[in-house]
N, C-alpha and C. Protein backbone atom coordinates (compact mmCIF):
# COMPACT_ATOMS: atom_id res chain seq x y z
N UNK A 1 30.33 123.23 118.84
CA UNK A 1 28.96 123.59 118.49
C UNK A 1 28.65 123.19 117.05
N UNK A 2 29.72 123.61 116.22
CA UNK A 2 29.56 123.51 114.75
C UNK A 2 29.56 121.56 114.79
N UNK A 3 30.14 120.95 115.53
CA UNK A 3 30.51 119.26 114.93
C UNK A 3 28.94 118.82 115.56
N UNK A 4 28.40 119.54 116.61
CA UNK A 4 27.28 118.81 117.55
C UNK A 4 26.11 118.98 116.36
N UNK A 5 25.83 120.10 116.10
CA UNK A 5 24.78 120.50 114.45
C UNK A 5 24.76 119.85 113.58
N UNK A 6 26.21 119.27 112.92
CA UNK A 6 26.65 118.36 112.09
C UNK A 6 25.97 117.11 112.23
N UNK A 7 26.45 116.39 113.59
CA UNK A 7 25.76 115.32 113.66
C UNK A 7 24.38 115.45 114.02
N UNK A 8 23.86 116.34 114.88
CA UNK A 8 22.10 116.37 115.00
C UNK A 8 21.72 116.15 113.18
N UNK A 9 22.30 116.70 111.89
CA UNK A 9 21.65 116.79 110.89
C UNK A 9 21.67 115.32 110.31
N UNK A 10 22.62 114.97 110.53
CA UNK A 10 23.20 113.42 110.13
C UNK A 10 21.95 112.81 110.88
N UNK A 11 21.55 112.41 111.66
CA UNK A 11 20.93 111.93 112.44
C UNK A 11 19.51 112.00 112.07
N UNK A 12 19.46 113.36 111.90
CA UNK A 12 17.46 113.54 111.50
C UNK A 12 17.76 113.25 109.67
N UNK A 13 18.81 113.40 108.58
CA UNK A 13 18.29 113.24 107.73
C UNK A 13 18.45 111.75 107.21
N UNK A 14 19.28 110.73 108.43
CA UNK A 14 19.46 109.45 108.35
C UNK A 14 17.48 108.40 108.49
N UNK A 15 17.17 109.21 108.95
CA UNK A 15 15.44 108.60 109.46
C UNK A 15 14.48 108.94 108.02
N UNK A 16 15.34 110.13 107.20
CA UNK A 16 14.44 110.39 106.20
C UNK A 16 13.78 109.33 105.40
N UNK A 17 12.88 109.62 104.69
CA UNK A 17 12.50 108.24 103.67
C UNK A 17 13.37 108.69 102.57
N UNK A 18 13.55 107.82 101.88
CA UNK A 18 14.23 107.34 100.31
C UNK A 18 13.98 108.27 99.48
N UNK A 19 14.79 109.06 99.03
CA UNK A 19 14.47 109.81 98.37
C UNK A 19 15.78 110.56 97.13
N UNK A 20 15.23 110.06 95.63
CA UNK A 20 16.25 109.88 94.69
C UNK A 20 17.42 111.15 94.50
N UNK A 21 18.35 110.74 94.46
CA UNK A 21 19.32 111.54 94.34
C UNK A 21 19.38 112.53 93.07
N UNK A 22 18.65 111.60 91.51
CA UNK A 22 18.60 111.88 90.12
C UNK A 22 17.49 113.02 90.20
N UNK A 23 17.72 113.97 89.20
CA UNK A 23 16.76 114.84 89.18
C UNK A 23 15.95 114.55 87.85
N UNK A 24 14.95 114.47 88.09
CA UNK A 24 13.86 114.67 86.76
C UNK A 24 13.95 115.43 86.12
N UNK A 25 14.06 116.82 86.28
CA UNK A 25 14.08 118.04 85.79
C UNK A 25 15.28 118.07 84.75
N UNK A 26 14.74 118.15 83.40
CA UNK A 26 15.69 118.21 82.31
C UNK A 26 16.18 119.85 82.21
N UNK A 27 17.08 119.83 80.93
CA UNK A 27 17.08 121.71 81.03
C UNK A 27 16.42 122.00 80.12
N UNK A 28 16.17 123.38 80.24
CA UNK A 28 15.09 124.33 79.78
C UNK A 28 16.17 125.70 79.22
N UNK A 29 17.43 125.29 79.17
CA UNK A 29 17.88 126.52 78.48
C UNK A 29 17.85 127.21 76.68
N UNK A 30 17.33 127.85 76.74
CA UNK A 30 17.18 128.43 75.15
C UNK A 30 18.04 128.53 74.55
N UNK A 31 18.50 128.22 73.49
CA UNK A 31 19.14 127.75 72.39
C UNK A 31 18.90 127.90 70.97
N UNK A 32 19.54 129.09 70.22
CA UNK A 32 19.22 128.85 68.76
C UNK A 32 20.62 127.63 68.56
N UNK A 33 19.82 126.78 67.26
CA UNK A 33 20.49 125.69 66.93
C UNK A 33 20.70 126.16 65.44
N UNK A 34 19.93 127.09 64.91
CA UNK A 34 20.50 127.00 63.25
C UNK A 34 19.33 128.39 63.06
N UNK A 35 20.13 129.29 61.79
CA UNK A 35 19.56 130.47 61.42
C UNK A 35 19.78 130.42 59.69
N UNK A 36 18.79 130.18 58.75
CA UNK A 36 19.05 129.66 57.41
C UNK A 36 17.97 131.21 56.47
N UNK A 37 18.25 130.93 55.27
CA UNK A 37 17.43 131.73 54.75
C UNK A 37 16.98 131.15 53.64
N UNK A 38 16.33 131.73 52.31
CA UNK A 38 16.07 131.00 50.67
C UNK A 38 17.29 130.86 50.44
N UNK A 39 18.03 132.43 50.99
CA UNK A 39 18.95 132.55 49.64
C UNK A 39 20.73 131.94 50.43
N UNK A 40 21.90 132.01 49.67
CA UNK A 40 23.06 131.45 50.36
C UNK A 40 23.56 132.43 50.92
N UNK A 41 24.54 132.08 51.68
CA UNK A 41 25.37 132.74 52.50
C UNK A 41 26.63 132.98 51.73
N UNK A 42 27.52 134.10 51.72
CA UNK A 42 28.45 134.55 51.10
C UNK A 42 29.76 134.77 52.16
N UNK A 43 30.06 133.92 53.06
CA UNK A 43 31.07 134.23 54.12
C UNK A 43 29.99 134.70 55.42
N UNK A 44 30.06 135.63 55.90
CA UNK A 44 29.47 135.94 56.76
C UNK A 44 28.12 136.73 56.66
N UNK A 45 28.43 136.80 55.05
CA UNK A 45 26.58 137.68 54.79
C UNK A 45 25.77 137.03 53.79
N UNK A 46 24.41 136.89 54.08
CA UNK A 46 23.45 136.33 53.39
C UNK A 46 23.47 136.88 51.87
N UNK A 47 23.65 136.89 50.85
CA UNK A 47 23.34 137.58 49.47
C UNK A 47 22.11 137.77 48.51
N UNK A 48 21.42 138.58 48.99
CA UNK A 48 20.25 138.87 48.62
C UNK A 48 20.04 139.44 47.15
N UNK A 49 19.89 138.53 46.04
CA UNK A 49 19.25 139.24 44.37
C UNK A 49 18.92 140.64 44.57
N UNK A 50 19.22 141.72 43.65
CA UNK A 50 18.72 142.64 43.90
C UNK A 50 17.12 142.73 43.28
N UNK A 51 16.20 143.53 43.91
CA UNK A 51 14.85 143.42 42.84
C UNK A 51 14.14 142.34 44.01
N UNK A 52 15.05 141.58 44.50
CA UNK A 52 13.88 140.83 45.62
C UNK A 52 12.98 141.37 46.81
N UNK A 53 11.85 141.03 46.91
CA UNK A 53 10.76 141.45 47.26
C UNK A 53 10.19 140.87 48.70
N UNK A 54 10.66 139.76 48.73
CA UNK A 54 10.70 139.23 49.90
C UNK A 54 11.34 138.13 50.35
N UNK A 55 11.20 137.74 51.21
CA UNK A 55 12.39 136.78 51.97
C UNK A 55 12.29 136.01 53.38
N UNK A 56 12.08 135.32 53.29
CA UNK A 56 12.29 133.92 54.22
C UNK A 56 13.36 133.66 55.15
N UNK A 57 12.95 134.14 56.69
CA UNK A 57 14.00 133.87 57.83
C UNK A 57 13.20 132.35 58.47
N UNK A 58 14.25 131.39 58.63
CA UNK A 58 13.79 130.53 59.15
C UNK A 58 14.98 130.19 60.56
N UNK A 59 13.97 129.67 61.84
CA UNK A 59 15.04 129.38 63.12
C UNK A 59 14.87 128.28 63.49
N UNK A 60 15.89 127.50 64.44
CA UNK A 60 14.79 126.79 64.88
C UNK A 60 15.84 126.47 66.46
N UNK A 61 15.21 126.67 67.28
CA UNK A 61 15.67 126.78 68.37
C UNK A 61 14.72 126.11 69.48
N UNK A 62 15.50 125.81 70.39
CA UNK A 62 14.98 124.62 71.90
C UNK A 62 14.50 125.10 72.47
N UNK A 63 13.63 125.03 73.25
CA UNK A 63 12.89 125.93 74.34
C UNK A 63 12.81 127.54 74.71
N UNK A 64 12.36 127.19 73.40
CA UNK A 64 12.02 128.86 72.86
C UNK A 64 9.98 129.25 73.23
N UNK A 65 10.13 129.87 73.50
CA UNK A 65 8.24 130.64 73.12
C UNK A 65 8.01 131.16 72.27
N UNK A 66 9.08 132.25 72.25
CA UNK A 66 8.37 133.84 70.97
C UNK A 66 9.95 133.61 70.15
N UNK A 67 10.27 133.77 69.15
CA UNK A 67 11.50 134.44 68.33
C UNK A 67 10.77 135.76 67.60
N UNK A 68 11.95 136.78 68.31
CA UNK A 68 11.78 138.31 67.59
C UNK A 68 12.72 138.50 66.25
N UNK A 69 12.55 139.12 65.32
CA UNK A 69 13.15 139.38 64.02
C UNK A 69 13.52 140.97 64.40
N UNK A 70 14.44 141.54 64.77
CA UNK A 70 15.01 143.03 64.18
C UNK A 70 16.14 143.25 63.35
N UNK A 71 15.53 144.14 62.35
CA UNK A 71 16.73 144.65 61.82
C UNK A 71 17.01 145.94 62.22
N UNK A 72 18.83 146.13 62.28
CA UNK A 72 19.60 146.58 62.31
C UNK A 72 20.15 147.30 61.11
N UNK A 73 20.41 148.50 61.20
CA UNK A 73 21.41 149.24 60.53
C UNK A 73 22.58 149.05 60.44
N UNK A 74 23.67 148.38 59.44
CA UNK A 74 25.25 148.51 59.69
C UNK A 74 25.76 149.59 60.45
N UNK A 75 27.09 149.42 60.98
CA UNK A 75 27.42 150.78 61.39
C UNK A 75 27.54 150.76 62.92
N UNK A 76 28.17 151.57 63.54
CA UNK A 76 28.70 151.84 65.01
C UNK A 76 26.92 152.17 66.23
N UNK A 77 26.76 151.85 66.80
CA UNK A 77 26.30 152.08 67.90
C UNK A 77 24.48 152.53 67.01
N UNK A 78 23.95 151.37 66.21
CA UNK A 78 22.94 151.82 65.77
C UNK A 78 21.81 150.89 66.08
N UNK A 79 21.73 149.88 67.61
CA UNK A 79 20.95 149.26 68.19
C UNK A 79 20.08 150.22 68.58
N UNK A 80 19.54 151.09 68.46
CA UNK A 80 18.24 152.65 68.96
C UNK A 80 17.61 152.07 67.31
N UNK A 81 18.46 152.35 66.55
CA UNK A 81 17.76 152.41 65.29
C UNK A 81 16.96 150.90 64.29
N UNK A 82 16.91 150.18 65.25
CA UNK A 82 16.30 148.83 65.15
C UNK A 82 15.02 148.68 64.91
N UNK A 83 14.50 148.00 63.78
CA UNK A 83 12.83 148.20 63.82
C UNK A 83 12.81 146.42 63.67
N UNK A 84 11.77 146.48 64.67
CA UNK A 84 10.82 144.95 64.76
C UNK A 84 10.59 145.01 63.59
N UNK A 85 10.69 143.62 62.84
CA UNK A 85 10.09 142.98 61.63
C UNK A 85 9.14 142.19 61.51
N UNK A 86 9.17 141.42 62.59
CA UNK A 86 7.96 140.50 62.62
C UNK A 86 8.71 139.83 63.81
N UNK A 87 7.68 138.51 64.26
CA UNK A 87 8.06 137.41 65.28
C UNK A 87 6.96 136.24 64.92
N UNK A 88 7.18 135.24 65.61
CA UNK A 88 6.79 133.96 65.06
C UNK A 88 6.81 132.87 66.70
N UNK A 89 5.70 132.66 67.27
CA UNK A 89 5.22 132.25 68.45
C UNK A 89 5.07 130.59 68.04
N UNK A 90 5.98 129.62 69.31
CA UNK A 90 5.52 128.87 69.10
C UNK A 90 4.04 127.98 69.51
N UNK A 91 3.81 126.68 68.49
CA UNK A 91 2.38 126.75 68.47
C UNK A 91 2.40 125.44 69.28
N UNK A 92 3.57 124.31 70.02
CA UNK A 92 2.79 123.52 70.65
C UNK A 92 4.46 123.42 71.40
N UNK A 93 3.89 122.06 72.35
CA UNK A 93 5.70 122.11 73.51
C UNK A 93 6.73 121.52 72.07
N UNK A 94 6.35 120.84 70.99
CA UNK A 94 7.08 120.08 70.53
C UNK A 94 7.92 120.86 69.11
N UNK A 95 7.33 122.02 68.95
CA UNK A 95 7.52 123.05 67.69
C UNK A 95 8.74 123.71 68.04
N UNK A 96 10.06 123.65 67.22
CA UNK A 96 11.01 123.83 67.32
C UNK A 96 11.44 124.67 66.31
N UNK A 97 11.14 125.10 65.65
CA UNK A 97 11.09 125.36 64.09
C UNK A 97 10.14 127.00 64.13
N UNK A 98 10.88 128.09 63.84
CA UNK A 98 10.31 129.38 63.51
C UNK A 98 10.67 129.93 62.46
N UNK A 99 9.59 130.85 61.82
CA UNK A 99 9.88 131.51 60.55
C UNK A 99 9.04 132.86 60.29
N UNK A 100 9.82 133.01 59.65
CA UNK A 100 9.31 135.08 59.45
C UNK A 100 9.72 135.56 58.16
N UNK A 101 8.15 135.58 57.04
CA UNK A 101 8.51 135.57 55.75
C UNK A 101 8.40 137.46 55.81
N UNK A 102 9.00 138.17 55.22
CA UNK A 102 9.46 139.54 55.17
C UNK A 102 9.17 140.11 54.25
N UNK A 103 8.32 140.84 53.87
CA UNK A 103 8.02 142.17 52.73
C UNK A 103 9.28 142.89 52.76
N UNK A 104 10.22 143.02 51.76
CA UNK A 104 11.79 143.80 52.04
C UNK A 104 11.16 145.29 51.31
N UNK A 105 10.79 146.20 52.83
CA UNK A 105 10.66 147.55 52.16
C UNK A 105 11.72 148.85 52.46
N UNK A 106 12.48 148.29 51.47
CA UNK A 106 13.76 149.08 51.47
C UNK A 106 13.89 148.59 50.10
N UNK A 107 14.74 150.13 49.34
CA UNK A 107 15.32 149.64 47.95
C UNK A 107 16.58 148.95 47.84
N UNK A 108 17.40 148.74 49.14
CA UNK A 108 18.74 148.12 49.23
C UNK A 108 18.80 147.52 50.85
N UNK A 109 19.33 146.31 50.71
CA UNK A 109 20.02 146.03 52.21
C UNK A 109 21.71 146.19 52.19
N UNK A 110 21.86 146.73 53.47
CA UNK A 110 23.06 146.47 54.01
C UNK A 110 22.73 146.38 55.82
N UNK A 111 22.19 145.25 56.28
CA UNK A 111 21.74 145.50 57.67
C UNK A 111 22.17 144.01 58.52
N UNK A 112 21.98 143.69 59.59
CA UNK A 112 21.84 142.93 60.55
C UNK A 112 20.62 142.43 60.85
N UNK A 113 20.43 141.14 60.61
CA UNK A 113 18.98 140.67 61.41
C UNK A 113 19.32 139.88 62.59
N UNK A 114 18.67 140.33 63.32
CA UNK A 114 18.75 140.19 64.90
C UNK A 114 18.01 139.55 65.38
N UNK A 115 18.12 137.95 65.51
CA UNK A 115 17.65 137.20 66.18
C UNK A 115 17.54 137.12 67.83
N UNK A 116 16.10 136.85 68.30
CA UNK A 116 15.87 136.79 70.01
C UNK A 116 15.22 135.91 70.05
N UNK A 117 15.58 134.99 70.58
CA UNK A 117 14.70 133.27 71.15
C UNK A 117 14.87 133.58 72.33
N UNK A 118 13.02 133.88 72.81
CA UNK A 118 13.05 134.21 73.99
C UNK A 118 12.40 132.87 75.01
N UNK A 119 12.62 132.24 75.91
CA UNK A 119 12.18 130.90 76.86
C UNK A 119 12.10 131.33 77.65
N UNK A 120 12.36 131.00 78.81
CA UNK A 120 10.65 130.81 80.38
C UNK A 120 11.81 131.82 81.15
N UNK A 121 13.22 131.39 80.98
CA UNK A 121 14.39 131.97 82.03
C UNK A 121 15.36 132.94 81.48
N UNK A 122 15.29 133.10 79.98
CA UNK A 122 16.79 133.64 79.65
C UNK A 122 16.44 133.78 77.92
N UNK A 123 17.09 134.89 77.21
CA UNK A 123 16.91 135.32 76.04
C UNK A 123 17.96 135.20 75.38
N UNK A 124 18.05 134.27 73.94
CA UNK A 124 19.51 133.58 73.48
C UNK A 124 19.50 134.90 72.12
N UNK A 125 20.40 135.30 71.96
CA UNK A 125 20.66 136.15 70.86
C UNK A 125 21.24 135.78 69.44
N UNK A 126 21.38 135.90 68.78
CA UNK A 126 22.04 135.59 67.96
C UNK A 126 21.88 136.49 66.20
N UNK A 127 22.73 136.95 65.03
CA UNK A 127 22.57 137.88 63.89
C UNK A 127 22.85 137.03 62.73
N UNK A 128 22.29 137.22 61.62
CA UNK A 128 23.05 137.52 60.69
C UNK A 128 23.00 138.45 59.74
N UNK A 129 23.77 138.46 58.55
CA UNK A 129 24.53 140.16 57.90
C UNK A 129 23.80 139.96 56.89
N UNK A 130 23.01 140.58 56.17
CA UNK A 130 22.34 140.83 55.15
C UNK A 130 22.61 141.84 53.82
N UNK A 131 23.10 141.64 52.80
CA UNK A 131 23.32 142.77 51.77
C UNK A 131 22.24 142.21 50.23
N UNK A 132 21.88 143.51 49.57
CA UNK A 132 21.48 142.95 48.47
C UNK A 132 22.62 143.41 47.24
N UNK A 133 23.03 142.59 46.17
CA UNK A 133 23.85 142.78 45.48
C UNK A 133 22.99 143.64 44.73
């Protein structure tokens, strides 16, 4: 039964017309490619002047729509305590490039900024560590 099906399919998809094997369809998976700031990076944490006032997150990621900015609290199990900072929508198919300039209203950092590049199928995550000396 199973070999007779086999060949009935062979048979009807042998009459088919031509039809390309290659797919058009490129990918669409979201991707941060790079997370930079004004200031340098110190190992794994950004080093923020103390007295600074504001500050410049820049992303730039592939088939992205929206990138969300949260910061995070250092510390064990303090994703509840996360406040939206801003976000930055892209403005055409070809805009790859996001940024989120920040009023720092806090007298000190020691936090996590929490990057979300969000695209059509799937939400790419990605942090980095923030302190002000």
């Amino acid at each position: 039964m199973i070999l007779k099906l086999f060949l009935a399919l062979n048979i009807l998809t042998g009459f088919q017309p031509f039809i390309s094997q290659e797919s058009p369809i490129t990918s669409s998976k979201t991707e941060i490619k790079s997370i930079y700031t004004d200031y340098p990076k110190d190992g794994i944490w950004v080093s923020i002047p103390k007295g600074t006032k504001k500050i410049t997150f820049h992303v730039e990621a592939e088939n992205t729509e929206t990138v969300l900015f949260w910061l995070i609290p250092t510390g064990t199990q303090t994703w509840t305590e996360r406040k939206l900072i801003g976000y930055d929508i892209q403005e055409n198919q070809n805009d790859n490039n996001f940024s989120l300039t920040w009023n720092i209203d806090k007298p000190f950092l020691l936090d996590h900024l929490h990057i979300q590049a969000i695209g059509e199928e799937i939400v790419e995550n990605d942090l980095i560590n923030l302190y002000m000396e």
